[in-house]
C-alpha atoms as a PDB file:
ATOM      1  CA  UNK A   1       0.000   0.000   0.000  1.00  0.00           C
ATOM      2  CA  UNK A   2       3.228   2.405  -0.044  1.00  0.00           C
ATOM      3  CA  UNK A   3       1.672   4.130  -2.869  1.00  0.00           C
ATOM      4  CA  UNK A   4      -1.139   5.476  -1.169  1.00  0.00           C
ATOM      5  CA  UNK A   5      -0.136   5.983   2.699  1.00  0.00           C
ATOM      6  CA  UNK A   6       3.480   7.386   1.145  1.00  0.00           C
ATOM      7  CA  UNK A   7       5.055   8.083   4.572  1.00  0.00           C
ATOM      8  CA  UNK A   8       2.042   6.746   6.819  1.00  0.00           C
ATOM      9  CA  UNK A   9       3.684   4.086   7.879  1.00  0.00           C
ATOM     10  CA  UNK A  10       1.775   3.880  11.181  1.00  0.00           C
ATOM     11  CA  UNK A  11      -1.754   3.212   8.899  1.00  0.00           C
ATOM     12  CA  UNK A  12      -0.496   1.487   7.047  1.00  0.00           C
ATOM     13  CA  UNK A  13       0.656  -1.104   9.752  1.00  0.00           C
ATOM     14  CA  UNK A  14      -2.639  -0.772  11.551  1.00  0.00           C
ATOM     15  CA  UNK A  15      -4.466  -1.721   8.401  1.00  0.00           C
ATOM     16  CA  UNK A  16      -2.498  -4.730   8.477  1.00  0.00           C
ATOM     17  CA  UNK A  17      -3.520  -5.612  11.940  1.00  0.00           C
ATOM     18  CA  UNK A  18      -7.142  -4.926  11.497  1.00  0.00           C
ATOM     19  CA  UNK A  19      -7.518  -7.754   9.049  1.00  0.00           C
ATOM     20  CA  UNK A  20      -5.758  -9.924  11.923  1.00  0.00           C
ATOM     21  CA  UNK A  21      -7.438  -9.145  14.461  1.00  0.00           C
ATOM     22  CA  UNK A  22     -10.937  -9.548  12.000  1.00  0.00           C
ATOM     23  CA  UNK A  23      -9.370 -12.582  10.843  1.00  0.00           C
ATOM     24  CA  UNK A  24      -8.820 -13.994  14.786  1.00  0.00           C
ATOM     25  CA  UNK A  25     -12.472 -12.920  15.453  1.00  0.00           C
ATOM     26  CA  UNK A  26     -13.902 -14.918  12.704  1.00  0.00           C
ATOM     27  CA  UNK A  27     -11.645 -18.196  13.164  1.00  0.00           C
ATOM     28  CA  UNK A  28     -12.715 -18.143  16.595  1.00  0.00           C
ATOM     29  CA  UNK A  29     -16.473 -17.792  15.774  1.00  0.00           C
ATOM     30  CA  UNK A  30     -16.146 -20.855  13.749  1.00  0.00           C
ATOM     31  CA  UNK A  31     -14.169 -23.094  16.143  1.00  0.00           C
ATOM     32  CA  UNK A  32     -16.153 -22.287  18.875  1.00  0.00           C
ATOM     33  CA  UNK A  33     -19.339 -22.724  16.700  1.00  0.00           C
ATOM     34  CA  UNK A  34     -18.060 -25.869  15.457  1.00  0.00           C
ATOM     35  CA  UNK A  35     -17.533 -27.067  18.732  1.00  0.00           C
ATOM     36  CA  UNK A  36     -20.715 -26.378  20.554  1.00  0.00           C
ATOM     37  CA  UNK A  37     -22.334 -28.429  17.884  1.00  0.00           C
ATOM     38  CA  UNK A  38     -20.168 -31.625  19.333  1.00  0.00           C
ATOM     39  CA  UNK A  39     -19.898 -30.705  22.898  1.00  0.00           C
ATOM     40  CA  UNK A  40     -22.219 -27.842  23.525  1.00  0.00           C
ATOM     41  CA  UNK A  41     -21.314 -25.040  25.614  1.00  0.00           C
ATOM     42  CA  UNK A  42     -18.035 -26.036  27.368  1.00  0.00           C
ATOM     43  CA  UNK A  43     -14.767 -24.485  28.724  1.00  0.00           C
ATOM     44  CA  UNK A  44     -13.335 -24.421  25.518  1.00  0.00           C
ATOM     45  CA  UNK A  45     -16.571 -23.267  23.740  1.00  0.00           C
ATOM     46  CA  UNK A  46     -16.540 -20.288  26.949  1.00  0.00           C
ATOM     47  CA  UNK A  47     -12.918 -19.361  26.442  1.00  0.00           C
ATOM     48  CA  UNK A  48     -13.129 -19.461  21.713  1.00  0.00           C
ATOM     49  CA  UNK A  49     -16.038 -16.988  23.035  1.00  0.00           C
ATOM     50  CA  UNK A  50     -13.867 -15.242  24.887  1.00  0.00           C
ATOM     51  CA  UNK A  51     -11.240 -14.898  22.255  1.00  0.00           C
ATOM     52  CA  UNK A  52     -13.801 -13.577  20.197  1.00  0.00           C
ATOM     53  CA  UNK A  53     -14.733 -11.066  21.723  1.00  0.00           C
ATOM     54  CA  UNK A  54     -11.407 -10.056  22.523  1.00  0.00           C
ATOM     55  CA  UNK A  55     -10.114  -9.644  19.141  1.00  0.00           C
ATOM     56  CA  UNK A  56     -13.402  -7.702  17.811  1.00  0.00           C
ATOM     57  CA  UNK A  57     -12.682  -4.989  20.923  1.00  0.00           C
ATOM     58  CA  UNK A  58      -9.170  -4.955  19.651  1.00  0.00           C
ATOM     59  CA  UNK A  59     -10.512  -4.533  15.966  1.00  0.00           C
ATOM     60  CA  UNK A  60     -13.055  -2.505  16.928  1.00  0.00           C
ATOM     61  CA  UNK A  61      -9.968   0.165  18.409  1.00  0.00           C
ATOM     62  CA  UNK A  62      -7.596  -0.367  15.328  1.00  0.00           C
ATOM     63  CA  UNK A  63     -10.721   0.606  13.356  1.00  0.00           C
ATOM     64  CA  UNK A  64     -11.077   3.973  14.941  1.00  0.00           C
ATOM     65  CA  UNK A  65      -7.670   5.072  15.235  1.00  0.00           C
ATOM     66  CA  UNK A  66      -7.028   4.285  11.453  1.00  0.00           C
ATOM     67  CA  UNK A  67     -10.049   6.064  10.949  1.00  0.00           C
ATOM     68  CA  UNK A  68      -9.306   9.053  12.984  1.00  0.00           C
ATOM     69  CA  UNK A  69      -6.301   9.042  10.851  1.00  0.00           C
ATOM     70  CA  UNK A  70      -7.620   8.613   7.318  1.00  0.00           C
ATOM     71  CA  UNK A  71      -9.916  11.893   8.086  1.00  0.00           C
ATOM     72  CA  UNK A  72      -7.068  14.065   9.328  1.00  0.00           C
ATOM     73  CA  UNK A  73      -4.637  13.248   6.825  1.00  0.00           C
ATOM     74  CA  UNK A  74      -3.801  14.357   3.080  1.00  0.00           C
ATOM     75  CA  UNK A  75      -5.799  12.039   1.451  1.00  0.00           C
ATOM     76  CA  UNK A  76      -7.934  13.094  -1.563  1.00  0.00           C
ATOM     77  CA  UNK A  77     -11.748  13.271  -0.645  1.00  0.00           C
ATOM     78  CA  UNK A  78     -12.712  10.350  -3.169  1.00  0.00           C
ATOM     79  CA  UNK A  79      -9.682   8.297  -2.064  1.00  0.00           C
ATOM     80  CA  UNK A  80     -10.875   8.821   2.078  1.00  0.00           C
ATOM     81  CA  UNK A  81     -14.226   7.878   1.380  1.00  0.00           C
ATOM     82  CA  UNK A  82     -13.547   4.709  -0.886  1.00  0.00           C
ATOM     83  CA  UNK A  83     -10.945   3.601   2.331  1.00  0.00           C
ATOM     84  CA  UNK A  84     -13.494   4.499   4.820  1.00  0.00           C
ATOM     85  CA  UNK A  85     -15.590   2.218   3.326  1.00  0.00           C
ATOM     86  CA  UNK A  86     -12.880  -0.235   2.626  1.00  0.00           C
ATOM     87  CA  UNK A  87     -12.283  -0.345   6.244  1.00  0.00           C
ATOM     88  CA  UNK A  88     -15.731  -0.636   7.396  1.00  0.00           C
ATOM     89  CA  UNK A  89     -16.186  -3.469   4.971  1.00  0.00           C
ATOM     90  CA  UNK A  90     -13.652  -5.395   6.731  1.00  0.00           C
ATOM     91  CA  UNK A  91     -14.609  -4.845  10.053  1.00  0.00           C
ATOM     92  CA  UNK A  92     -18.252  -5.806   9.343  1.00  0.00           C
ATOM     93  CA  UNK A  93     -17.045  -9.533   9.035  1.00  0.00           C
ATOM     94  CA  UNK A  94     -15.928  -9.265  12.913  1.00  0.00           C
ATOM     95  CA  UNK A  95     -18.706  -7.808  14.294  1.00  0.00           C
ATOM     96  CA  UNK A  96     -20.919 -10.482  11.962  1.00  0.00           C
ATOM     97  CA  UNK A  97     -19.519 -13.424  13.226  1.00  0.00           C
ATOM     98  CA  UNK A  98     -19.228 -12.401  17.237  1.00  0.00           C
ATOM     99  CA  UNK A  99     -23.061 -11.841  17.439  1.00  0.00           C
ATOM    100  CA  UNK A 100     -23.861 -15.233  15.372  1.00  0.00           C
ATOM    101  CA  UNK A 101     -21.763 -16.871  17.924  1.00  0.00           C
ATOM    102  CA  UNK A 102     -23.705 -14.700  20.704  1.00  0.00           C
ATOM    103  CA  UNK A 103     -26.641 -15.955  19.408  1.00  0.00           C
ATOM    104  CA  UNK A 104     -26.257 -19.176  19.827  1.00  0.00           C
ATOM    105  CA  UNK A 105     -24.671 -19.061  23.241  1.00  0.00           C
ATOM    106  CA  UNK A 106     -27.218 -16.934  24.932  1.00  0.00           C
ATOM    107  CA  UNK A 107     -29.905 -18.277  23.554  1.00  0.00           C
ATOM    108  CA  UNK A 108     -28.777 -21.945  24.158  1.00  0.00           C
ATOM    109  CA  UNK A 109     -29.688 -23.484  21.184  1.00  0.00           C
ATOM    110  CA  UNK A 110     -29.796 -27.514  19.996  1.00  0.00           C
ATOM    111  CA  UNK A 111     -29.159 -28.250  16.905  1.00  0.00           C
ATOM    112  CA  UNK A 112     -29.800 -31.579  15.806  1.00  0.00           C
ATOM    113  CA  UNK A 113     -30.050 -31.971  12.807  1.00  0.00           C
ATOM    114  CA  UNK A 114     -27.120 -30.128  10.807  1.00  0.00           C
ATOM    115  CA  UNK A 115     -24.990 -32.209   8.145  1.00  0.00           C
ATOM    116  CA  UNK A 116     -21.732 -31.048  10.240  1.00  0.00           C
ATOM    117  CA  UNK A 117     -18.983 -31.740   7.883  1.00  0.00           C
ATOM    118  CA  UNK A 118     -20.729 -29.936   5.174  1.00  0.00           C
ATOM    119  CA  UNK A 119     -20.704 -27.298   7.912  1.00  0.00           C
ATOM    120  CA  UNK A 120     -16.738 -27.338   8.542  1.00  0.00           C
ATOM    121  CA  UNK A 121     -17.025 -27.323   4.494  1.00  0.00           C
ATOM    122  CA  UNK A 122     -18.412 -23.901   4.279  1.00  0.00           C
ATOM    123  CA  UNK A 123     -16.006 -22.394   7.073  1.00  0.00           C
ATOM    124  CA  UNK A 124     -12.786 -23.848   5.653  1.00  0.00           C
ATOM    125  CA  UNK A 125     -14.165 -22.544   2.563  1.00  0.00           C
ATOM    126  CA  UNK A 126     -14.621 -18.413   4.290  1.00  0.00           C
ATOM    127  CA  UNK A 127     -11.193 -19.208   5.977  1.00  0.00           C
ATOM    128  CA  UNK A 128      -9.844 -19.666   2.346  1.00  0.00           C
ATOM    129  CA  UNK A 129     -11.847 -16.684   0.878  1.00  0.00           C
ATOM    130  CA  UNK A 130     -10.346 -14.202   3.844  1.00  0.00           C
ATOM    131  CA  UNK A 131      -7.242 -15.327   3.148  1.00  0.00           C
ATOM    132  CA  UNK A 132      -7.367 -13.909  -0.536  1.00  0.00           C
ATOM    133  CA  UNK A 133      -9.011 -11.028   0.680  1.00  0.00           C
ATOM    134  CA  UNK A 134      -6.263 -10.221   2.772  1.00  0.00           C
ATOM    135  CA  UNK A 135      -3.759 -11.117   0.111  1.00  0.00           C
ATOM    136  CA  UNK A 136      -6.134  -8.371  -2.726  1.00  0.00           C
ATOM    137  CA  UNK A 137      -6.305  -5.734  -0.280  1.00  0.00           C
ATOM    138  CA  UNK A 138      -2.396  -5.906   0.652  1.00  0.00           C
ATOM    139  CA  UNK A 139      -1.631  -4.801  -3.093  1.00  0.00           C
ATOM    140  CA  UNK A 140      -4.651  -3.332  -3.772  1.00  0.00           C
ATOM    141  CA  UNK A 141      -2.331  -0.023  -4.114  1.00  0.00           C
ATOM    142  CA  UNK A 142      -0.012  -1.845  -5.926  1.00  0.00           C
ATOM    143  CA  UNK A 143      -0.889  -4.086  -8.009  1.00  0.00           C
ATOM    144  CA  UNK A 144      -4.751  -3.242  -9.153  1.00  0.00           C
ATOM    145  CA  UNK A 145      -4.803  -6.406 -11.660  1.00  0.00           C
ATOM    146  CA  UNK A 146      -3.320  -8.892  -9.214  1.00  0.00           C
ATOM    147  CA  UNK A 147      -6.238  -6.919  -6.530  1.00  0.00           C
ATOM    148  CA  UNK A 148      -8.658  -7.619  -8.864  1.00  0.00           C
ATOM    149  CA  UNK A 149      -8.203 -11.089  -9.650  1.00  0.00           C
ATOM    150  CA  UNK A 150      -8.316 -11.722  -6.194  1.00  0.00           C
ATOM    151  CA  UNK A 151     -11.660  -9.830  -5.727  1.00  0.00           C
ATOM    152  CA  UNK A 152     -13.162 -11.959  -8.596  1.00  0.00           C
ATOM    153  CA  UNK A 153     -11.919 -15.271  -6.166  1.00  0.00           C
ATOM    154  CA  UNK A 154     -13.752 -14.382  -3.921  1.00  0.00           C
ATOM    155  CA  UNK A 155     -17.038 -13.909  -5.802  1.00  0.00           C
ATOM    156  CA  UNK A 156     -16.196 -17.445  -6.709  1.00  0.00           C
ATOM    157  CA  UNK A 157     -15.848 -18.893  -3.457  1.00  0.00           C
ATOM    158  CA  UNK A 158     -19.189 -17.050  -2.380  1.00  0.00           C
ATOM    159  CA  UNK A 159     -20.894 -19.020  -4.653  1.00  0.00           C
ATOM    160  CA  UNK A 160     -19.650 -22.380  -3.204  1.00  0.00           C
ATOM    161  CA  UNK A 161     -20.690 -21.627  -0.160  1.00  0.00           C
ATOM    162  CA  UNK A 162     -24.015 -20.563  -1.356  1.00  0.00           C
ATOM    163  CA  UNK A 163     -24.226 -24.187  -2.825  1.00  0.00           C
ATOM    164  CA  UNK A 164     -23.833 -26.031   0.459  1.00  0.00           C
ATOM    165  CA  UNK A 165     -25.971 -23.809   1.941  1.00  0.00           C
ATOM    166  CA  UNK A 166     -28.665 -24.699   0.006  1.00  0.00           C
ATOM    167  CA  UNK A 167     -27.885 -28.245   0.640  1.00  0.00           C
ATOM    168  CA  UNK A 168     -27.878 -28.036   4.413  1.00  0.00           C
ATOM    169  CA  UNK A 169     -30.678 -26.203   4.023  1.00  0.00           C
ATOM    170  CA  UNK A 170     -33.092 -28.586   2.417  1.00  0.00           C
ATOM    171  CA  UNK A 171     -32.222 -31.439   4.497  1.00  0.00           C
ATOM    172  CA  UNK A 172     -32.924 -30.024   7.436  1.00  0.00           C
ATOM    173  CA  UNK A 173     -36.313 -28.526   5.716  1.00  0.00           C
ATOM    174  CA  UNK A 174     -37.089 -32.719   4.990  1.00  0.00           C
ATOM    175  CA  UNK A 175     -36.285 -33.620   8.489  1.00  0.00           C
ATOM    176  CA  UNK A 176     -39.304 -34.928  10.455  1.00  0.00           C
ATOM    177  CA  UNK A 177     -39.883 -34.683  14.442  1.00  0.00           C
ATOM    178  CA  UNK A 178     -38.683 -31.187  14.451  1.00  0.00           C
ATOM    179  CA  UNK A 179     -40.850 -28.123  15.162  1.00  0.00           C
ATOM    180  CA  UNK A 180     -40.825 -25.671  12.447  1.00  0.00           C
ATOM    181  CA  UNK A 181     -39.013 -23.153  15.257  1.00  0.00           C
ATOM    182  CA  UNK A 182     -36.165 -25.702  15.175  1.00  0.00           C
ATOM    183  CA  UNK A 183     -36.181 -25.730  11.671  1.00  0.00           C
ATOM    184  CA  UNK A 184     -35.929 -21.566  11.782  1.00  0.00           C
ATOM    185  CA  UNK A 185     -33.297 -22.126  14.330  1.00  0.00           C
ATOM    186  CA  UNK A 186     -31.605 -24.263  12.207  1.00  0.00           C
ATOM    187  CA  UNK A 187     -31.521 -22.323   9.059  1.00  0.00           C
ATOM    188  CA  UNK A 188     -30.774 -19.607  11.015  1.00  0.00           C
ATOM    189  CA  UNK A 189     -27.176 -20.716  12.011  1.00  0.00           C
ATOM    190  CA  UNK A 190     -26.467 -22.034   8.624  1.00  0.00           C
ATOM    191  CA  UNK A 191     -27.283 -18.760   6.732  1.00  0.00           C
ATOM    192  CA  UNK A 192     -25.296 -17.129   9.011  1.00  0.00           C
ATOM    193  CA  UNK A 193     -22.448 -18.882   8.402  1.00  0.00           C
ATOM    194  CA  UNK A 194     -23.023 -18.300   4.417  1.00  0.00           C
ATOM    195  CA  UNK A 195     -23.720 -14.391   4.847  1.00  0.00           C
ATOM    196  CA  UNK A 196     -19.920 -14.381   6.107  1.00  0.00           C
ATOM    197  CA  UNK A 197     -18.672 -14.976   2.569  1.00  0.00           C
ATOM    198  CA  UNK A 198     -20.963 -12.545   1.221  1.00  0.00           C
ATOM    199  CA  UNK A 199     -19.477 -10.068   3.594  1.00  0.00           C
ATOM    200  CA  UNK A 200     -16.097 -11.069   2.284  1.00  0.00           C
ATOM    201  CA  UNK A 201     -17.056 -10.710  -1.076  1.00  0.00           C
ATOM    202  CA  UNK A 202     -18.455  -7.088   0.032  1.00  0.00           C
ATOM    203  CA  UNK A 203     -14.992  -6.257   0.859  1.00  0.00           C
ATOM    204  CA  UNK A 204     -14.076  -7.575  -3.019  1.00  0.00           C
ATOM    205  CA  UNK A 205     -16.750  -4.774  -4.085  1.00  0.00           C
ATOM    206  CA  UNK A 206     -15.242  -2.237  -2.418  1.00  0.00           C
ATOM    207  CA  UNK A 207     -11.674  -3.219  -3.805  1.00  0.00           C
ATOM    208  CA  UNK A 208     -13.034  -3.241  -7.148  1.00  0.00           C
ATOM    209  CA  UNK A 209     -14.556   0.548  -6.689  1.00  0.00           C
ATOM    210  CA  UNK A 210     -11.189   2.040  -5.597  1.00  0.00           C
ATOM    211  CA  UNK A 211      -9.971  -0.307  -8.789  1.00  0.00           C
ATOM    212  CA  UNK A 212     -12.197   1.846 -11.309  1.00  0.00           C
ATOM    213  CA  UNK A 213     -12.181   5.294  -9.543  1.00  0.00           C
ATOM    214  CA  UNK A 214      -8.075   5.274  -9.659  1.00  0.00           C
ATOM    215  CA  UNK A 215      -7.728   4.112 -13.285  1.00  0.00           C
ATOM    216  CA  UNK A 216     -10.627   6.443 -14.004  1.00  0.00           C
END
């Protein structure tokens, strides 16, 4: 990103830790989720929760101080808005995955009836897409073809895990001897597991945008 923060090294660096600190957050939404479907809410389960929260607080800070530095630098108007929303982008994936692991922690669910290693499937699948996204948006500023190949990955990828969601999906909608709120329940936790990627791939729009307004 050299050509765009020039001598900011300091945001630059912090933009490199946000998408750690997101990328913690998220891992340890899915472990712990992954988890608490084979063990329920245990000591591991409590402290992946923990963790979570943890890194999207630490996020959450890196956020605002890159923030509070975007708006009181040198940066061209179009340029601070596109990063603003670049950055927001990014850490809307945190705060995403936190509350769908808060939701099913406080509200105790059981779910018994989810095809679990299509599950894992879709998360190692996210874990995959992030990773690209992180590798697009480190050269976004330097390399806009290589940025936007990677932003057209991860429309790919969304799409896989749009497949197995629809899979999961319908097989718990032919499942007998569950309520139709179990069912909801159900469906809940696997689309939001899917809207993760589409989050991601969010984060692929806005690197496409800054693409188009810097080659003009």
């Amino acid at each position: 990103m050299s050509r765009l923060w020039g001598d900011f090294n300091r945001i630059e660096s912090n933009f490199d830790d946000l998408m750690e600190k997101v990328g913690d957050c998220m891992s340890c939404s899915f472990q712990a989720m992954l988890s608490y479907l084979e063990e329920g809410e245990t000591d591991r389960v409590r402290k992946l929760n923990k963790s979570v929260q943890t890194s999207e607080t630490e996020a959450d800070s890196i956020r605002r101080e890159i923030v509070n530095d975007i708006i009181s630098g040198s940066l061209m108007p179009n340029t601070r808005i596109d990063m603003l929303n670049l950055i927001e982008a990014i850490d809307d994936i945190a705060d995403h995955t936190e509350d769908m692991l808060d939701e099913i922690i406080f509200l105790h669910l059981d779910f018994c009836c989810l095809d679990e290693e299509k599950l894992q499937k879709m998360t190692e699948l996210i874990e995959d897409q992030y990773e690209k996204m992180t590798r697009g948006v480190g050269v976004l500023f330097e390399d806009m073809t290589r940025a936007i190949v990677y932003a057209g990955e991860l429309e790919e990828i969304e799409s896989k895990v749009d497949a197995i969601e629809e899979e999961i999906t319908r097989a718990v909608g032919r499942t007998e001897n569950i309520s139709a709120g179990e069912k909801m329940a159900h469906h809940s936790l696997i689309k939001n597991v899917s809207d993760t990627a589409d989050i991601i791939e969010n984060v692929g729009d806005n690197m496409e945008t800054i693409v188009s307004v810097r080659k003009g």
